[in-house]
Protein backbone atom coordinates (compact mmCIF):
# COMPACT_ATOMS: atom_id res chain seq x y z
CA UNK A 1 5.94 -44.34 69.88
CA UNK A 2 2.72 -44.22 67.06
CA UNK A 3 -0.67 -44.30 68.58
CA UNK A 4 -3.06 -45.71 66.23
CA UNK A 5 -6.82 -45.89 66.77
CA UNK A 6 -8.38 -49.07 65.27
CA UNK A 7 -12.48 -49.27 64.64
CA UNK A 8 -14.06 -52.46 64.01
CA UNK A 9 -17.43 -53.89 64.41
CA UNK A 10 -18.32 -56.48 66.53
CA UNK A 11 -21.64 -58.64 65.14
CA UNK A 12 -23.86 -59.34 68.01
CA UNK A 13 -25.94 -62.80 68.09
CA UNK A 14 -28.74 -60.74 66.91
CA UNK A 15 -26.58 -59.30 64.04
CA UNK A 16 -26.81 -56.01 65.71
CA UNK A 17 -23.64 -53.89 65.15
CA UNK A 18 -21.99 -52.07 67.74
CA UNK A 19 -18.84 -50.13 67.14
CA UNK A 20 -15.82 -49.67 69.23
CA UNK A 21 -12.70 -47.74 69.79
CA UNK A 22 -9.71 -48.13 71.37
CA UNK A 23 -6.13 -46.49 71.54
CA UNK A 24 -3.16 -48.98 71.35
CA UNK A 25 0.93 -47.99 71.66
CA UNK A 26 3.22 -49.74 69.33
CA UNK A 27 6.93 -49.63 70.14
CA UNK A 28 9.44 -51.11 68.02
CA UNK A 29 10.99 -54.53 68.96
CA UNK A 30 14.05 -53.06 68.63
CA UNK A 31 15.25 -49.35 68.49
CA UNK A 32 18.23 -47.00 69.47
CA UNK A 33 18.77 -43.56 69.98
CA UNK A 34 22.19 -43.02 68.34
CA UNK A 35 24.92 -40.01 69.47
CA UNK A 36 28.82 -39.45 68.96
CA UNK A 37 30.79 -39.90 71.82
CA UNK A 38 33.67 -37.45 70.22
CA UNK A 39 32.57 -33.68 69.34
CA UNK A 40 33.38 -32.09 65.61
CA UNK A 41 31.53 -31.13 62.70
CA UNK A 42 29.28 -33.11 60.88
CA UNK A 43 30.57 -34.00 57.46
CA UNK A 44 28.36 -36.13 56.16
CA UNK A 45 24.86 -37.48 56.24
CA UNK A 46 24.41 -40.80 54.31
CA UNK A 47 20.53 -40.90 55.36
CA UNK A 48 17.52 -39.14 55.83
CA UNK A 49 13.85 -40.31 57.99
CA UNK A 50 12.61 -43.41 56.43
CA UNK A 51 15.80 -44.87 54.34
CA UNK A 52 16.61 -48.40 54.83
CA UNK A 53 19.89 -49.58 56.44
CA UNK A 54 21.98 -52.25 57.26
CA UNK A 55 23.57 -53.49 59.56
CA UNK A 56 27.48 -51.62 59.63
CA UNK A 57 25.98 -49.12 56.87
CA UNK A 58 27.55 -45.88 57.30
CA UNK A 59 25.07 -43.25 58.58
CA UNK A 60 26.67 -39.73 59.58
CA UNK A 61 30.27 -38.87 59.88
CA UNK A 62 32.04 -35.98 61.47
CA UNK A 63 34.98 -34.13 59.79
CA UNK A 64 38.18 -36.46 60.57
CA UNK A 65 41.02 -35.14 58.14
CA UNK A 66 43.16 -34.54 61.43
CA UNK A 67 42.42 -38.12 62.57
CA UNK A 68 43.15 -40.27 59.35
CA UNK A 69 46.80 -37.88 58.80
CA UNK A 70 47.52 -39.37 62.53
CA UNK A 71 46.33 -42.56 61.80
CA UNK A 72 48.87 -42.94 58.86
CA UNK A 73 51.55 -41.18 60.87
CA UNK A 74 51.13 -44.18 63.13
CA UNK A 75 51.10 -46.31 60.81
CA UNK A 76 53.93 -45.29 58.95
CA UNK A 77 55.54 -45.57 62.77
CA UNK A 78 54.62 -48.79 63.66
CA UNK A 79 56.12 -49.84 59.80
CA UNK A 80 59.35 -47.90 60.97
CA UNK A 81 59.56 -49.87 64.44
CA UNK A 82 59.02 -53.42 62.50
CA UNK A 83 62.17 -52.92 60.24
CA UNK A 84 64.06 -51.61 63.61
CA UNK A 85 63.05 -54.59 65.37
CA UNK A 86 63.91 -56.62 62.45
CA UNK A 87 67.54 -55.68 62.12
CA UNK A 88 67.91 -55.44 65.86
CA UNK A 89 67.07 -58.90 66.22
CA UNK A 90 70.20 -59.32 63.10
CA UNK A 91 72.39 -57.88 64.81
CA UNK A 92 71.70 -59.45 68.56
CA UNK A 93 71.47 -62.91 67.00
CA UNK A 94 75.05 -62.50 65.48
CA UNK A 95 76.29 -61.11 68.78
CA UNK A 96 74.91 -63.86 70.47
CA UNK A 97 76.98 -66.70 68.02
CA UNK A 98 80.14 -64.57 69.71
CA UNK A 99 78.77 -63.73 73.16
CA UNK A 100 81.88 -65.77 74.66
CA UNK A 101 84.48 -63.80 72.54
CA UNK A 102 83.10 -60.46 73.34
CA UNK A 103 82.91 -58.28 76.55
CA UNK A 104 80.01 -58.51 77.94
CA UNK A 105 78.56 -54.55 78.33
CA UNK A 106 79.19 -54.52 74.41
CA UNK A 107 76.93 -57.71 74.11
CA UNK A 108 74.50 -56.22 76.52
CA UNK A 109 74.13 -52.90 74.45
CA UNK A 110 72.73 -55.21 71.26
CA UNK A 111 70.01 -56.70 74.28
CA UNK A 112 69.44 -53.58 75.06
CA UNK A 113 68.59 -52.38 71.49
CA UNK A 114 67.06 -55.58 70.92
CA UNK A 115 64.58 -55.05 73.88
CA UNK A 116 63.78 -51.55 73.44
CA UNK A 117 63.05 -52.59 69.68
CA UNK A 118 60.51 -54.52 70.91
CA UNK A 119 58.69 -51.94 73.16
CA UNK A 120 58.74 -49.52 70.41
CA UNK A 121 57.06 -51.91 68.20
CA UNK A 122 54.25 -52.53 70.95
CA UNK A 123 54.25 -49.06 71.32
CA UNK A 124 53.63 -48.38 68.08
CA UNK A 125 50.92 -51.20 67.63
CA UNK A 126 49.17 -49.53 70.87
CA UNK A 127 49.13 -45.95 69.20
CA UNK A 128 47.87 -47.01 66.22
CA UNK A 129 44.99 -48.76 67.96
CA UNK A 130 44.37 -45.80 70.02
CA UNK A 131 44.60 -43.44 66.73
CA UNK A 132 41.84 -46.10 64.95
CA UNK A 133 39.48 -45.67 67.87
CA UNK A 134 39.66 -42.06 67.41
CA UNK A 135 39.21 -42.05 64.05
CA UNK A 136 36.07 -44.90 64.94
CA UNK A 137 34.37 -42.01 67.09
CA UNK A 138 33.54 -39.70 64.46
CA UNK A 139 31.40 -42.27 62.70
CA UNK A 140 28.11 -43.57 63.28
CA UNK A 141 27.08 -46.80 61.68
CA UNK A 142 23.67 -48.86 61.78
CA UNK A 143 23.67 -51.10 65.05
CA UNK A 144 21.14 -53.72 62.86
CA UNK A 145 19.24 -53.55 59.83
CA UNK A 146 16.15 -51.10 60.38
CA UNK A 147 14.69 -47.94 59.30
CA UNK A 148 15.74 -44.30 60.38
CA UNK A 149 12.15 -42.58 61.67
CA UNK A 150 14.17 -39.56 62.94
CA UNK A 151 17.16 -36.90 62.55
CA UNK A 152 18.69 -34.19 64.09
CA UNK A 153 21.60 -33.11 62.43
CA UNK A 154 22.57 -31.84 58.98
CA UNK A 155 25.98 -31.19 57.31
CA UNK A 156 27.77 -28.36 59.27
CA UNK A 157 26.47 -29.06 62.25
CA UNK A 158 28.20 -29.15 65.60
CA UNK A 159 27.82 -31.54 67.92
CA UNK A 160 29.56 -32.14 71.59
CA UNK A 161 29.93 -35.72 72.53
CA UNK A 162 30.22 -34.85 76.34
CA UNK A 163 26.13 -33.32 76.07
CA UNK A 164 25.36 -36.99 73.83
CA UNK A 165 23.16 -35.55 71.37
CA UNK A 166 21.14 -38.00 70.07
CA UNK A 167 21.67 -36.88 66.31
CA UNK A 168 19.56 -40.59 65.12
CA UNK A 169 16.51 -42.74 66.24
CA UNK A 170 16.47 -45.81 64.41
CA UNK A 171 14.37 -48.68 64.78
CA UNK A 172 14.55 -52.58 63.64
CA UNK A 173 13.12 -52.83 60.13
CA UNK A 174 9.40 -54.45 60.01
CA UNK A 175 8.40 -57.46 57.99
CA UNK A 176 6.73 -56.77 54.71
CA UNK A 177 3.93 -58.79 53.19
């Protein structure tokens, strides 16, 4: 919050001049006091008090190198679980054309592999949706378009999500003339 005193004279019917002060509070239409809800080392600062951002500009990220190898892991799992899925389907579909000609706990091991082809595959879409969210926490971006007017952290700092640390304050940009 700025305080500003404002003087201005106010011209009697006389055209005698008195002069008066007063105090006012502005606040910010919008602000926020940003924090990371995950803990780690700050990596990077992409600001500094008074730059301009965006909205979904990148502002300070934490060291992640553990997160994005386990977000490819899943992803290179969830790739695995679509080609299982794939040729499990092959194979159930052609066991299905002879389901009559076969015995039926053979036929029901291809449903089986079928089926559990499929949960692995949502499994795998779940895990790498969980791994992307991790990977999410250790970066803050701009909520809207506005101005940074304060920060806490540097490179190499630590910071604990579970004391939320507010590491930004930010406020909504203000018109210029």
């Amino acid at each position: 919050m700025m305080k500003i005193i404002l003087s201005f004279m106010v011209f009697m019917v006389s055209l005698n001049a008195a002069e008066i002060y007063a105090t006012f509070s502005i606040q910010a239409k919008k602000s926020a006091n940003l924090a990371f809800y995950s803990s780690g080392i700050v990596d990077k600062v992409f600001v500094d008090v008074s730059s301009k951002v965006k909205k979904g500009d990148k502002l300070v990220e934490l060291q992640n190198d553990d997160l994005r190898a386990s977000l490819r892991m899943a992803k290179a799992k969830l790739k695995n679980a679509e080609v299982s899925l794939k040729f499990a389907k092959k194979d159930y579909d052609r066991q299905l054309l002879i389901k009559d000609l076969i015995d039926e706990a053979k036929f029901d091991k291809y449903l089986f592999t079928y089926e559990s082809a499929n949960v692995a595959l949502s499994s795998a879409k779940a895990n790498l949706a969980y791994q992307q969210s991790l990977l999410d926490r250790t970066l803050i971006k701009a909520p809207f378009d506005g101005i940074i007017f304060e920060k806490t952290v540097e490179v190499g700092d630590v910071v604990s999500g579970m004391m939320l640390r507010t590491v930004l304050r930010f406020k909504v940009k203000e018109i210029e003339n």
